[in-house]
C-alpha atoms as a PDB file:
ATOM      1  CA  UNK A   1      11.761  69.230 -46.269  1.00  0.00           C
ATOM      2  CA  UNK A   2      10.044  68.511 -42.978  1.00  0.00           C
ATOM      3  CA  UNK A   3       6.649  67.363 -42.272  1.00  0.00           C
ATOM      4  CA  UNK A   4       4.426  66.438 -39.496  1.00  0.00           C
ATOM      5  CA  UNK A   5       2.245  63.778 -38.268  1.00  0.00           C
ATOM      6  CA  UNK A   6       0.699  63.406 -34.715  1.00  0.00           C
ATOM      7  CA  UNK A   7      -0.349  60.110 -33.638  1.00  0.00           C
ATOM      8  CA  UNK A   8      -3.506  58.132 -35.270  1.00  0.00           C
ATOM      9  CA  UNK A   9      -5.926  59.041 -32.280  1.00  0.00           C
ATOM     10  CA  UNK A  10      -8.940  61.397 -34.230  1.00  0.00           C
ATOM     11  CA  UNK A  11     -12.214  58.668 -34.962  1.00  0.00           C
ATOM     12  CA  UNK A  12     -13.812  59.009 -37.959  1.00  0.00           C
ATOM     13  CA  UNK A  13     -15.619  56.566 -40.506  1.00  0.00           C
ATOM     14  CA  UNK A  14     -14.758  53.474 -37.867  1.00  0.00           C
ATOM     15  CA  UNK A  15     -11.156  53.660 -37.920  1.00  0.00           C
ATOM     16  CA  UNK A  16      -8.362  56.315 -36.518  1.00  0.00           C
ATOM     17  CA  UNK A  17      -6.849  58.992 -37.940  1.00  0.00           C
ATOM     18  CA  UNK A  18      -3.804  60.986 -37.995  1.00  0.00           C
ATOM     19  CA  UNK A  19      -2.841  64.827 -39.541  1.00  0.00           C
ATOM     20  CA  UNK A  20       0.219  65.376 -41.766  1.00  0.00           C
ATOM     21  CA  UNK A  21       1.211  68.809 -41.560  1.00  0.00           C
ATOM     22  CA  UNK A  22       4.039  71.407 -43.096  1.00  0.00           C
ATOM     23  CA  UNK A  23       5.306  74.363 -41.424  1.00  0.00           C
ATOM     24  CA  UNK A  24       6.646  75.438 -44.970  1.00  0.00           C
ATOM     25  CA  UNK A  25       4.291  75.136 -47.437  1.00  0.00           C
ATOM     26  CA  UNK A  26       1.302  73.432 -48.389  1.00  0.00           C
ATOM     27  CA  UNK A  27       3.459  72.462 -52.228  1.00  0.00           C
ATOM     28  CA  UNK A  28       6.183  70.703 -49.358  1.00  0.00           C
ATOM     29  CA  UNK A  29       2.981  68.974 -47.924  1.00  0.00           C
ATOM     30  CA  UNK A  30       1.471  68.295 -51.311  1.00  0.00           C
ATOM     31  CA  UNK A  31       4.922  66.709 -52.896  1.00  0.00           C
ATOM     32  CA  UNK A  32       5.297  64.780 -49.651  1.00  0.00           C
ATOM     33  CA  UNK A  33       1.958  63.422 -49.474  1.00  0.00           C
ATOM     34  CA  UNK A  34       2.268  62.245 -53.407  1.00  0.00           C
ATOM     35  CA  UNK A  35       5.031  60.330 -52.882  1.00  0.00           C
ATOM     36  CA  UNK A  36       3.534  58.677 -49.790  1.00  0.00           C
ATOM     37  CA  UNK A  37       1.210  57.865 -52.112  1.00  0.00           C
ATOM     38  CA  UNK A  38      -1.714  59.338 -50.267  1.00  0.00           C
ATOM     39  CA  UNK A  39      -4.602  60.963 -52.911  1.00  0.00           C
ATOM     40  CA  UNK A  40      -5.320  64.333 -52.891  1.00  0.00           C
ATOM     41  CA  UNK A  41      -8.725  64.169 -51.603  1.00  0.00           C
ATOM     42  CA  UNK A  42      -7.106  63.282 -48.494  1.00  0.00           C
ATOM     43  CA  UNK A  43      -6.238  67.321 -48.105  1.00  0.00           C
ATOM     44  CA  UNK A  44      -8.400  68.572 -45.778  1.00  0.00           C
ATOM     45  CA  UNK A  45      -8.029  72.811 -45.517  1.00  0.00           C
ATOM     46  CA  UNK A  46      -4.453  72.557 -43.899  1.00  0.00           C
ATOM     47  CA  UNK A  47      -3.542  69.311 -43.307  1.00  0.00           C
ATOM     48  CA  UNK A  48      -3.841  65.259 -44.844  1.00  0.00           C
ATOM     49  CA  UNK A  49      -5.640  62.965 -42.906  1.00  0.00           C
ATOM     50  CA  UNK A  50      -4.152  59.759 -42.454  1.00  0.00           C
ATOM     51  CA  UNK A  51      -5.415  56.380 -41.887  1.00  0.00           C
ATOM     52  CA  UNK A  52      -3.812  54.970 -38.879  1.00  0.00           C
ATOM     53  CA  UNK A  53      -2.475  51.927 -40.837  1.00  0.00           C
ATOM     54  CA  UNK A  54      -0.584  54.092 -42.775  1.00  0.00           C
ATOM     55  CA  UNK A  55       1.282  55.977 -39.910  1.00  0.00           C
ATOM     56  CA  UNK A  56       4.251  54.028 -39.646  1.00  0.00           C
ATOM     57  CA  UNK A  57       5.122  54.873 -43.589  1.00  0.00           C
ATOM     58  CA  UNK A  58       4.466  58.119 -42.841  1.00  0.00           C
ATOM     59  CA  UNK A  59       7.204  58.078 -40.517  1.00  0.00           C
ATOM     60  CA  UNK A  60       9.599  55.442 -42.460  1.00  0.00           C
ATOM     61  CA  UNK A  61       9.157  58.374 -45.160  1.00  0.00           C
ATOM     62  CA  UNK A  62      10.243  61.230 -42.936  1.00  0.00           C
ATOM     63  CA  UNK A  63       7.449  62.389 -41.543  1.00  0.00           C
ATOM     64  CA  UNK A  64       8.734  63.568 -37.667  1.00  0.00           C
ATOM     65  CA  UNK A  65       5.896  62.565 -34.540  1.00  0.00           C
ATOM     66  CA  UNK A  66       4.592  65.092 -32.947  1.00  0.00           C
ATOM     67  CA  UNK A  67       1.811  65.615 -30.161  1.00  0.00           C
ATOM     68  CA  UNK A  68      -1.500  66.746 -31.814  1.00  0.00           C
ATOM     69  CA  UNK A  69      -1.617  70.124 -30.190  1.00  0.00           C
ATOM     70  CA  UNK A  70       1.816  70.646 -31.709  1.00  0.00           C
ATOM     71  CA  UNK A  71       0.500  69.806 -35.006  1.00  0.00           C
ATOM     72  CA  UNK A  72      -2.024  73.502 -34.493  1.00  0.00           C
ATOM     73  CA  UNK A  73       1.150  75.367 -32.955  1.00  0.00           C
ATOM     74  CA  UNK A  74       3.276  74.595 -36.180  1.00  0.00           C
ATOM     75  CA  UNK A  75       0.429  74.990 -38.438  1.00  0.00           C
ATOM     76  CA  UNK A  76      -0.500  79.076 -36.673  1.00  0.00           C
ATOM     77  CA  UNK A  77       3.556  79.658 -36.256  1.00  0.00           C
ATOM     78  CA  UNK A  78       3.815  79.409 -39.961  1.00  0.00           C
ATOM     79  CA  UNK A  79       0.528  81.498 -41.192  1.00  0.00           C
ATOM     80  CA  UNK A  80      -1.078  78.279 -42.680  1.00  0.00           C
ATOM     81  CA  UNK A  81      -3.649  77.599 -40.231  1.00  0.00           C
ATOM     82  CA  UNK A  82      -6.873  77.447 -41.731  1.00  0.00           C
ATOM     83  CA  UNK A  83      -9.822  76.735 -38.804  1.00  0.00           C
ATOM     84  CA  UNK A  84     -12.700  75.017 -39.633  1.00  0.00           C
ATOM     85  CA  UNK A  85     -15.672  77.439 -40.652  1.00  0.00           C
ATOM     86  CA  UNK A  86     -13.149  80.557 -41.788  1.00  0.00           C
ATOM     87  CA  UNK A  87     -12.819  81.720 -45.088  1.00  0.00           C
ATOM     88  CA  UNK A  88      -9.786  79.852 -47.011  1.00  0.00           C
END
């Protein structure tokens, strides 16, 4: 199982964010994310959105650093890109 996370950089709601991607499946992304402990709410179309305080267990847990634009490369690679505004 391999996951994805680019670096907490995206504002929102005062504090930085950070995606968590699979370019497997969004089950792989969903078991990951569970056992991170990260709520399902958090599941935003493709991808989790991460608080940056919760990064570095992100990446304790597995989760390999990318750059953000990789994070949309894997994401359209593996057919599970799923653009804002687009029918899901």
């Amino acid at each position: 199982m391999t996951v994805y996370i680019d670096p907490p950089t995206w504002p929102g709601h005062g504090r930085l964010w950070s995606h968590l991607v699979s370019d497997v499946s969004y089950d792989e992304l969903h078991v990951f994310a569970e056992e991170l402990g990260v709520p399902r709410r958090a599941f935003e179309r493709d991808h989790y959105d991460i608080p940056s305080h919760r990064y570095a267990s992100a990446v304790a847990a597995g989760a390999v650093e990318v750059r953000s634009r990789e994070v949309v490369r894997l994401l359209t690679a593996a057919g599970l890109r799923r653009p804002k505004g687009r029918a899901q």
